[in-house]
Protein backbone atom coordinates (compact mmCIF):
# COMPACT_ATOMS: atom_id res chain seq x y z
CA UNK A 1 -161.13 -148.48 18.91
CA UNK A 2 -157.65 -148.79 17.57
CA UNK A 3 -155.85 -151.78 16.44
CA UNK A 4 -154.00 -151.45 19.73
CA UNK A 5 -157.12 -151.37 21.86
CA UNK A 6 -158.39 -154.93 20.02
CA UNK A 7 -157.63 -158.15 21.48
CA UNK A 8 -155.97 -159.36 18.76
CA UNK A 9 -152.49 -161.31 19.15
CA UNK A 10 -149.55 -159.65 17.23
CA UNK A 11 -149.70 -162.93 15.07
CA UNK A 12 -153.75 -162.75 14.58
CA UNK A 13 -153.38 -159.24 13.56
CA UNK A 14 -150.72 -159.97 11.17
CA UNK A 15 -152.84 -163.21 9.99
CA UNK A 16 -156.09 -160.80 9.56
CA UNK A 17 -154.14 -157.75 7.28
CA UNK A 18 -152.18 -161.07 5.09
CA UNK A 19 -155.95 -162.31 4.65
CA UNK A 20 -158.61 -159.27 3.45
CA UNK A 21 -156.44 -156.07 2.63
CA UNK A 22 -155.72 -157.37 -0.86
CA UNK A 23 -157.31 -155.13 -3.41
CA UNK A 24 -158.54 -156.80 -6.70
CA UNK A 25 -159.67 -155.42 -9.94
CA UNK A 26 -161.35 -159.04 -11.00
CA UNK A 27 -163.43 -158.60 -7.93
CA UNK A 28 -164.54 -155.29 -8.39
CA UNK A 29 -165.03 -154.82 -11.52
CA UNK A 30 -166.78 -158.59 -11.99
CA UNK A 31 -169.53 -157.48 -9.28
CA UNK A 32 -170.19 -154.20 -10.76
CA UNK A 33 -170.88 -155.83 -14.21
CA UNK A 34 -172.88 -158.70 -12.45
CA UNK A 35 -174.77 -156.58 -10.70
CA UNK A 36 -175.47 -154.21 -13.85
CA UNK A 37 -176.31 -156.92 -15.86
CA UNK A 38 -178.95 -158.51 -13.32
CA UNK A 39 -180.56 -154.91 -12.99
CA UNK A 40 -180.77 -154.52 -17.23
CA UNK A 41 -182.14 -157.99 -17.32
CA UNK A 42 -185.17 -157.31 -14.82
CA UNK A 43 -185.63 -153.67 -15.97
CA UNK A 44 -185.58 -154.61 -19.46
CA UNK A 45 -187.96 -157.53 -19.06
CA UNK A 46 -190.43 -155.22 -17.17
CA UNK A 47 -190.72 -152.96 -20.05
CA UNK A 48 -191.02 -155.61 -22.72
CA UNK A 49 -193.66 -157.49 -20.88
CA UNK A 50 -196.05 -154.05 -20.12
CA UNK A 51 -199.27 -154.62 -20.39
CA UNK A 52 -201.95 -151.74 -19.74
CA UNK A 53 -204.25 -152.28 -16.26
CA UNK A 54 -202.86 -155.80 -15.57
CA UNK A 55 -201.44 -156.49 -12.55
CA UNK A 56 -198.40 -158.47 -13.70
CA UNK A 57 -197.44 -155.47 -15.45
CA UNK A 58 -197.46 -153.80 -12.09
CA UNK A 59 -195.26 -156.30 -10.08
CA UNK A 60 -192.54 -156.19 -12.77
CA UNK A 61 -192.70 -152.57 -12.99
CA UNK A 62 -192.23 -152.35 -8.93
CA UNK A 63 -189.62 -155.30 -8.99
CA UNK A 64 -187.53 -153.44 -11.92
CA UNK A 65 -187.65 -149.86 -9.76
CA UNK A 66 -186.74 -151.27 -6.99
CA UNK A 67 -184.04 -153.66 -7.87
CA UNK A 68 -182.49 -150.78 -10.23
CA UNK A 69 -182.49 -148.73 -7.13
CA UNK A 70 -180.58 -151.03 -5.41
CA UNK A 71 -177.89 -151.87 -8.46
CA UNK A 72 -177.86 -148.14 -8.19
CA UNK A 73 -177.20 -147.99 -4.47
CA UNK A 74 -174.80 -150.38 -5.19
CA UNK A 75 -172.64 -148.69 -7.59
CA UNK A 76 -172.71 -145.53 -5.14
CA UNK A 77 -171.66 -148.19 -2.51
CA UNK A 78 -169.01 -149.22 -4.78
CA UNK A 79 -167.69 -145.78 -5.20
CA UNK A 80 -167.69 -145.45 -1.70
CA UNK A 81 -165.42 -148.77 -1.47
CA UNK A 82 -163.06 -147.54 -4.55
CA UNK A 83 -161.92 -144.53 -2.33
CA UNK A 84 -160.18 -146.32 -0.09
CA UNK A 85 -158.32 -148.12 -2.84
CA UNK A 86 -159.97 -151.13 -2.42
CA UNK A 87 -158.98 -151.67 -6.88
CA UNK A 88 -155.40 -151.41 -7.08
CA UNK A 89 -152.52 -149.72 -5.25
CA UNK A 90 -151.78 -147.85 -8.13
CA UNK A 91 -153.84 -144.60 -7.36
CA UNK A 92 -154.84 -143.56 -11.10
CA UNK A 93 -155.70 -147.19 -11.81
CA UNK A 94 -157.84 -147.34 -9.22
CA UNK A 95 -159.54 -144.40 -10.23
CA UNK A 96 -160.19 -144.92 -13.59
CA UNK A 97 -161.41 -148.23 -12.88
CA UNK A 98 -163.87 -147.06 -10.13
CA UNK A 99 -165.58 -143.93 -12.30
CA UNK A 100 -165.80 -146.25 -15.68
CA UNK A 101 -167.14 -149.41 -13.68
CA UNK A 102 -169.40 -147.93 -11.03
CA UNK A 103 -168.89 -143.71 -10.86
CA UNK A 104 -169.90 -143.48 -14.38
CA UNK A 105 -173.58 -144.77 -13.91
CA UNK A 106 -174.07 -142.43 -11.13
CA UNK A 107 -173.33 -139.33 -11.50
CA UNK A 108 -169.77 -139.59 -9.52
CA UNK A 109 -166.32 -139.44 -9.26
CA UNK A 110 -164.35 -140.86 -7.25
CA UNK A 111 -161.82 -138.44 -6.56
CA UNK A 112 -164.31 -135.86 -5.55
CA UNK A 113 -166.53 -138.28 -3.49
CA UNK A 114 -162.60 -138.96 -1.78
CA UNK A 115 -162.20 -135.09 -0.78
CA UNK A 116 -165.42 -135.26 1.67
CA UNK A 117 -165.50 -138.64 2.61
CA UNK A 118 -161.92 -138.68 3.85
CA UNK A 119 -163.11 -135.63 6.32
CA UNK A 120 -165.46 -138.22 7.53
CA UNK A 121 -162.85 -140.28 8.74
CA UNK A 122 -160.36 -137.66 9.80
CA UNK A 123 -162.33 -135.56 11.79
CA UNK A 124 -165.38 -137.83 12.78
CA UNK A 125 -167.96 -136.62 15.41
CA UNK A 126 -165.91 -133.07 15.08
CA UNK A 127 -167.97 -130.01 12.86
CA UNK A 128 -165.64 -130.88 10.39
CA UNK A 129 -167.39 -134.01 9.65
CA UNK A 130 -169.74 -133.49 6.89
CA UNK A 131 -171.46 -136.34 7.94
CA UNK A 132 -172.58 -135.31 11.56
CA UNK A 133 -175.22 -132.19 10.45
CA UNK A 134 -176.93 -135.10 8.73
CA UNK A 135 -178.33 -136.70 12.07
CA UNK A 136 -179.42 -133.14 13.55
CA UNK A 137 -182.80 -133.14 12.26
CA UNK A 138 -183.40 -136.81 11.96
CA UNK A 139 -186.87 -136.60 14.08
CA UNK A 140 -188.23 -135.11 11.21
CA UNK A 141 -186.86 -138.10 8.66
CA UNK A 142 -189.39 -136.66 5.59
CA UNK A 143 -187.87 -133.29 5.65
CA UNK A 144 -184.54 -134.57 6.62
CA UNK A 145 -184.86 -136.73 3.37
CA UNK A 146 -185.58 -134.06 1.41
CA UNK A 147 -182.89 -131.49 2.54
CA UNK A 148 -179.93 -134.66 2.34
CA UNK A 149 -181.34 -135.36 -1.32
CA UNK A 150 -180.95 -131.66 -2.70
CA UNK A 151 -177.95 -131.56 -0.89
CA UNK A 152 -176.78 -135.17 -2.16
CA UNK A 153 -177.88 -133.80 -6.30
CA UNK A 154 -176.28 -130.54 -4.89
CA UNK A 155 -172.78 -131.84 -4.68
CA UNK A 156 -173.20 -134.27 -8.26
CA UNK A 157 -174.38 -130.89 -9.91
CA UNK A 158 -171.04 -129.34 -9.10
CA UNK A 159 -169.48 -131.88 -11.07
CA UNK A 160 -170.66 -131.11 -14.71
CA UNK A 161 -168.48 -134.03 -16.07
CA UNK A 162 -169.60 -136.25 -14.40
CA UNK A 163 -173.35 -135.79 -14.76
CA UNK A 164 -172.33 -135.56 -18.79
CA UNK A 165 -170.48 -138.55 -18.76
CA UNK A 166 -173.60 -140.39 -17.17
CA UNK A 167 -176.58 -138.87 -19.05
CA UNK A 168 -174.13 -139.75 -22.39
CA UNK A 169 -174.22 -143.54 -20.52
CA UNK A 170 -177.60 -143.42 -20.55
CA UNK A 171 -178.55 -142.08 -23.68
CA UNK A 172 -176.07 -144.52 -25.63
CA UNK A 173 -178.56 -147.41 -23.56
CA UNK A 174 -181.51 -145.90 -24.52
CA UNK A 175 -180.17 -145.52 -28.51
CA UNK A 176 -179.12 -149.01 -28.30
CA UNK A 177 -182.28 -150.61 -27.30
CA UNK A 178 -184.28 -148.38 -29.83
CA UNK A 179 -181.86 -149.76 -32.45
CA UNK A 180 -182.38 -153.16 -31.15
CA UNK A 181 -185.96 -153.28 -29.65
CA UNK A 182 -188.12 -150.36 -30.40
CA UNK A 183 -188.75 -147.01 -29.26
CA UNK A 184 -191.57 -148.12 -27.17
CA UNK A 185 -189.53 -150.72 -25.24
CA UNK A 186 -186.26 -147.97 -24.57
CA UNK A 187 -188.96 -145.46 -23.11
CA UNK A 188 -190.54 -147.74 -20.91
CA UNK A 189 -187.16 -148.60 -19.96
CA UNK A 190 -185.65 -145.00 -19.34
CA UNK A 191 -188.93 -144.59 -17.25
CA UNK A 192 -188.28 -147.56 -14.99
CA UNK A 193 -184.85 -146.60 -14.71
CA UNK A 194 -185.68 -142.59 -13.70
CA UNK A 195 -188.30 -143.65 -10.73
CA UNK A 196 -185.77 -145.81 -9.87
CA UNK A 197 -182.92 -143.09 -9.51
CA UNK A 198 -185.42 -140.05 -8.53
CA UNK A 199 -188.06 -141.80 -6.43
CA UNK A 200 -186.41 -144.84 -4.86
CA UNK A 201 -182.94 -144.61 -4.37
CA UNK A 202 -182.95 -141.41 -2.21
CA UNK A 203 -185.04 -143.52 0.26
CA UNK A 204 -183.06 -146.18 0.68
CA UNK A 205 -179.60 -143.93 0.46
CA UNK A 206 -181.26 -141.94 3.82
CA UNK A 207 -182.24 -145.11 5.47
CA UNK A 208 -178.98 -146.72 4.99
CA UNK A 209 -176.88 -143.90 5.95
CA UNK A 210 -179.09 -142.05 8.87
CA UNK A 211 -178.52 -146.59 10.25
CA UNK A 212 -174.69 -146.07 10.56
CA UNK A 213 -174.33 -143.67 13.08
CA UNK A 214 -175.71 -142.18 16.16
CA UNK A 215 -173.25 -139.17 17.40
CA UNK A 216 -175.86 -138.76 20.55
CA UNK A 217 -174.95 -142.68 21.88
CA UNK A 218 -171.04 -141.70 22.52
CA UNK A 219 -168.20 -140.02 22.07
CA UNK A 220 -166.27 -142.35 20.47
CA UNK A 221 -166.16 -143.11 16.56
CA UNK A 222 -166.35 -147.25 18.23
CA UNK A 223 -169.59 -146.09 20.08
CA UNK A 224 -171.08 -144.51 17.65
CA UNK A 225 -170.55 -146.21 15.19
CA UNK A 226 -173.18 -149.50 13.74
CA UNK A 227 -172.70 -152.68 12.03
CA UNK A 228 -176.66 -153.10 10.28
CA UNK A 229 -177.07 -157.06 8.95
CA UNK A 230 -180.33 -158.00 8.93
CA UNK A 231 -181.40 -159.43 6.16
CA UNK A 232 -183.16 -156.26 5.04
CA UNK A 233 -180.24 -154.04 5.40
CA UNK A 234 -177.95 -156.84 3.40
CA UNK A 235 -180.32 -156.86 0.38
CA UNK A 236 -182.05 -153.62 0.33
CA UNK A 237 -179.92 -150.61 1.94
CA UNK A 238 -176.15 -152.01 2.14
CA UNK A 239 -175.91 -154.21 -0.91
CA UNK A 240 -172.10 -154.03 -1.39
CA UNK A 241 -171.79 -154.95 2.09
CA UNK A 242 -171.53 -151.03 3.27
CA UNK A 243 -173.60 -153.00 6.51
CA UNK A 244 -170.20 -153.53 7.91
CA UNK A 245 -170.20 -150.14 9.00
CA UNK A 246 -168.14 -150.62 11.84
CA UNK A 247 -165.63 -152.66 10.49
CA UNK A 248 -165.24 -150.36 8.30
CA UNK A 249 -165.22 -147.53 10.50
CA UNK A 250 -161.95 -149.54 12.11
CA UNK A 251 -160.31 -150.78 9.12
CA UNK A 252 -160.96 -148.78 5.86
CA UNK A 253 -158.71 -150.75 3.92
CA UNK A 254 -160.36 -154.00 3.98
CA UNK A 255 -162.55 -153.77 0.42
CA UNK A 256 -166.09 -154.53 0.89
CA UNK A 257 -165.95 -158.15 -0.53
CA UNK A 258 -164.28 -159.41 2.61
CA UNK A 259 -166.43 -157.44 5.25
CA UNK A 260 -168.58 -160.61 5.80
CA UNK A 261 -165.32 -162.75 6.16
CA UNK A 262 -163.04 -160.30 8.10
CA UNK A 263 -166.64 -159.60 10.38
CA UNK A 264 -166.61 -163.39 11.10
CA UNK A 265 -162.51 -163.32 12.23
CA UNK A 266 -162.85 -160.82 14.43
CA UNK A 267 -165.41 -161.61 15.77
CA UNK A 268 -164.37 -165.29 16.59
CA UNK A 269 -160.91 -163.57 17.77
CA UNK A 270 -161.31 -159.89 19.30
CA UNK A 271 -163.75 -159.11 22.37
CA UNK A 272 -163.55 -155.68 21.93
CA UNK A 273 -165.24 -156.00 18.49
CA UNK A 274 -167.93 -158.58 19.91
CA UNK A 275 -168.92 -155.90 22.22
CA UNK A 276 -169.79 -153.33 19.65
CA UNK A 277 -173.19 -152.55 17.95
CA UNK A 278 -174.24 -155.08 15.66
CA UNK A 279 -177.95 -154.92 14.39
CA UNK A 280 -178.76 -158.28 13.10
CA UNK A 281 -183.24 -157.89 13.22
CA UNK A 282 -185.25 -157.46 10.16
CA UNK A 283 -188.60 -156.54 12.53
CA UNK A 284 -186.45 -154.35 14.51
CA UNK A 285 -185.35 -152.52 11.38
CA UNK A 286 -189.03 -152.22 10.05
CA UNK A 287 -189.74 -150.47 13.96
CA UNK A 288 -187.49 -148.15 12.94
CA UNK A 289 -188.98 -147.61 9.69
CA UNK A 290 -192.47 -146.46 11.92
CA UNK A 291 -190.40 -144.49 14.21
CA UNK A 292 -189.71 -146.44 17.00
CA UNK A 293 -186.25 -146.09 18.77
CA UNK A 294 -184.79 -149.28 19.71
């Protein structure tokens, strides 16, 4: 769907760009620190309060992986949202900003995420998309997992800076809270944090991604294309609101901390937007989880 096939007024349309395709640095850069900060806190706190064979030291140690997993997934989110320009119009600004405040703990770059994600757009549902052969073998989601995952660390390998520039990130962390706390603390901490990026992010990176699409429903890039809000998918898989998949999909401009506003315009104003796919169930997400096709 096109802005021309929307039914949006002239003056609505110009109302909706004047309203959410402002970039911001404040915005993204104060979310990616909030969010960092909230993830140190609870990772931190779950190695200082370890205690051997008791079961609080268990919940913290699941609550830290996971929640780091999700800052995590949120950085790569925010990556995602900083190649559209979402920081500044000035193209190196936005750049630097993006690998420093979100690339940097990752293992990315935005420039090079740019090259293959812009294919995505340009040439969706073609063989050109990179994203398509992703979906092939998703009856087999285990080995599917697997194969996007190498492929995923495949890609960040290829970029040597990058993965120097974030294992010197996380060393200088680890240093500082051996300086600071002990050596005890920082290597329960790098533990948490390497489950966290190895074991528990790839999981939720294939469940939020294989959620966006289905090339087998249609044709068209509107079709085929999902808006996931449950409450799962808004705290767990898409937590820089990458849920507004389809808005997205039609406006790639709009940075992701106006998705939830710019969903709620359109789809008070445009019928052709109310009629597309928007997931909004928590139990039917968890049937998919078990292999059930809605």
């Amino acid at each position: 769907m096109s802005i021309h096939e929307s039914s949006l007024t002239d003056d609505e349309y110009s109302e909706f760009l004047n309203r959410y395709f402002k970039p911001s640095v404040i915005q993204f850069v104060g979310r990616s620190l909030l969010s960092t900060l909230i993830a140190f806190i609870l990772t931190v706190s779950a190695a200082i309060y370890w205690h051997e064979n008791q079961m609080t030291t268990w919940i913290l140690a699941v609550v830290a992986v996971v929640s780091f997993a999700v800052h995590l997934r949120f950085q790569e989110n925010l990556v995602h949202s900083g190649s559209h320009y979402c920081v500044s119009h000035n193209p190196v600004a936005n750049d630097l900003l993006v690998n420093i405040f979100a690339g940097l703990q990752v293992a990315q770059q935005v420039k090079a995420y740019r090259l293959s994600h812009s294919m995505h757009h340009t040439y969706f549902g073609s063989d050109n998309d990179p994203c398509k052969a992703r979906y092939e073998n998703q009856h087999r989601p285990l080995r599917n997992m697997l194969s996007m995952t190498l492929s995923f660390y495949q890609q960040i390998n290829a970029n040597k800076i990058a993965v120097l520039m974030t294992v010197l990130y996380y060393t200088g962390l680890y240093a500082l809270v051996v300086q600071t706390v002990s050596v005890e603390i920082a290597t329960r901490l790098l533990m948490l944090v390497l489950m966290a990026f190895f074991l528990v992010l790839p999981v939720i990176r294939y469940i939020a991604e294989m959620a966006e699409h289905d090339y087998a429903l249609s044709d068209s890039e509107f079709g085929s294309t999902f808006n996931n809000l449950s409450v799962v998918d808004r705290w767990l898989f898409h937590p820089a609101a990458d849920g507004y998949h389809l808005l997205h999909h039609l406006y790639p401009a709009i940075p992701f901390w106006q998705h939830k506003k710019a969903h709620r315009f359109l789809m008070e104003r445009d019928e052709q937007y109310v009629n597309g796919h928007h997931k909004t169930s928590t139990v039917e997400k968890f049937r998919l989880f078990i292999g059930e096709k809605s």
